[in-house]
Protein backbone atom coordinates (compact mmCIF):
# COMPACT_ATOMS: atom_id res chain seq x y z
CA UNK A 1 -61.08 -215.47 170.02
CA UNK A 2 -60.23 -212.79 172.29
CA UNK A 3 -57.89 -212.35 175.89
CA UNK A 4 -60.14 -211.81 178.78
CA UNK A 5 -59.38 -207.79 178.67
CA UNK A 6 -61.07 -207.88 175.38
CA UNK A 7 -58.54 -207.40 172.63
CA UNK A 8 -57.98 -210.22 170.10
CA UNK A 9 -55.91 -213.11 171.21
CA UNK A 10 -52.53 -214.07 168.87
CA UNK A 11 -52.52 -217.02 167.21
CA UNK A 12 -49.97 -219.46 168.90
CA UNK A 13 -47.46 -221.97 167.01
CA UNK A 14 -45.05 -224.21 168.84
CA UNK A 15 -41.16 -224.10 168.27
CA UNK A 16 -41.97 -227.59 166.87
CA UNK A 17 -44.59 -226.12 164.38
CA UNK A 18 -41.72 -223.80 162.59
CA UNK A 19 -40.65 -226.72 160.24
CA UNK A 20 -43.92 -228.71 159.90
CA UNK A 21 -45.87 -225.32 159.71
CA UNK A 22 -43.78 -222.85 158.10
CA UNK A 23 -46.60 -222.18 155.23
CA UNK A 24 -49.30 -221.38 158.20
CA UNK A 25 -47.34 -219.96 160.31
CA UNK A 26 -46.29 -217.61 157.28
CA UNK A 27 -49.69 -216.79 156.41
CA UNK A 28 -51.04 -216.85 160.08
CA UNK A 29 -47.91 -213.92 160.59
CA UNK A 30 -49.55 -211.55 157.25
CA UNK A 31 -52.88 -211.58 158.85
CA UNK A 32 -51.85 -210.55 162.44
CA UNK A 33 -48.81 -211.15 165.12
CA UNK A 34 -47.99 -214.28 165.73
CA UNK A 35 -46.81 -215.74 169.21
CA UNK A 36 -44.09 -218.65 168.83
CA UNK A 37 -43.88 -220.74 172.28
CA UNK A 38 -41.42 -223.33 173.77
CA UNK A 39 -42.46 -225.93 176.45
CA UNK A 40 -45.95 -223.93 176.56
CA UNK A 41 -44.88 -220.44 177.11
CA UNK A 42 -44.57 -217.69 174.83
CA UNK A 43 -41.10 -216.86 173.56
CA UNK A 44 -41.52 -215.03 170.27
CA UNK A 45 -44.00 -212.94 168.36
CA UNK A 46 -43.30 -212.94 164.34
CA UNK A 47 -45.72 -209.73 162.20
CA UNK A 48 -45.01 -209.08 158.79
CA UNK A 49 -43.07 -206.00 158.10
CA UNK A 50 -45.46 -203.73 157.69
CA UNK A 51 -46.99 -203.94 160.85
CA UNK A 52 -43.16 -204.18 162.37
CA UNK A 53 -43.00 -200.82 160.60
CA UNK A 54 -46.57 -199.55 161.93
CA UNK A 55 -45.28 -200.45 165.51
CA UNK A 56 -41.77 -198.39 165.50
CA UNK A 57 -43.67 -194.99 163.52
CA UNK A 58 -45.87 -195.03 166.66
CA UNK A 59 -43.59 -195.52 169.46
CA UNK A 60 -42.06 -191.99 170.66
CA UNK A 61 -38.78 -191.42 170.56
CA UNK A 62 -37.36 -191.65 173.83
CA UNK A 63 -34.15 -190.01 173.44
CA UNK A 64 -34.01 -187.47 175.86
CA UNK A 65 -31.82 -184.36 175.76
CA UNK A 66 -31.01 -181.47 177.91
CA UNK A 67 -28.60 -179.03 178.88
CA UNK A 68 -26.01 -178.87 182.06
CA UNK A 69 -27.45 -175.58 182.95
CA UNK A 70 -30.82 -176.79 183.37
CA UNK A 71 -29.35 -180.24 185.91
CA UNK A 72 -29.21 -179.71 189.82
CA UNK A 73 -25.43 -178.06 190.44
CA UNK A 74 -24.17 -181.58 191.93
CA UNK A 75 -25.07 -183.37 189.05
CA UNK A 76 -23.67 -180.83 186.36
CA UNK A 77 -20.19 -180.84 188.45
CA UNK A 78 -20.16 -185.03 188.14
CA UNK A 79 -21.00 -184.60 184.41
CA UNK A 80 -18.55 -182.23 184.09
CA UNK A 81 -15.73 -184.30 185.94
CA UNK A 82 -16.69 -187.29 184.18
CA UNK A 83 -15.93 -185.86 180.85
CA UNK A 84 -12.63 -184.09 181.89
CA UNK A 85 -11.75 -187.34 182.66
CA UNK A 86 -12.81 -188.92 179.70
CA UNK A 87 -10.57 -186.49 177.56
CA UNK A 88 -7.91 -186.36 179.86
CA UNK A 89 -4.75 -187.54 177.82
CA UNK A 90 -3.25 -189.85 180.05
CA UNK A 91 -6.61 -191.98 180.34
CA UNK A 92 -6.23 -192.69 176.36
């Protein structure tokens, strides 16, 4: 079964189907994500670790760094004031 873009649909349990189901939904969950809904609509989606693991390797990470010299002059001064006031001694 696929979703009408073309990639394969998830396999859906009900919130009711956790303690009647737990072996299939189990198994369903090592074979490919899982959704889990309540009153019809998707809440949840359960994988197995390894594809958990799969997922966060190929997200970027979207820390982003940079230097007050390289910010527009406004922004560096309320950066700067922001942290004067943050180690200012009578704000501790």
């Amino acid at each position: 079964m696929s979703s009408p873009d073309g990639s394969p649909r998830m396999r859906t349990f009900s919130t009711s189907d956790l303690s009647r189901k737990s072996g299939d939904i189990i198994a369903s969950a090592l074979q490919g994500p899982i959704a889990i809904s309540q009153r019809g609509k998707p809440r949840l989606v359960v994988l197995s670790v390894e594809q958990y693991e799969a997922l966060r390797q190929s997200q970027p990470d979207r820390r982003v760094s940079g230097a007050t010299a390289d910010m527009p002059a406004d922004l560096a001064e309320d950066v700067a004031q922001a942290i004067d006031a943050f180690l200012s001694p009578d704000k501790r």
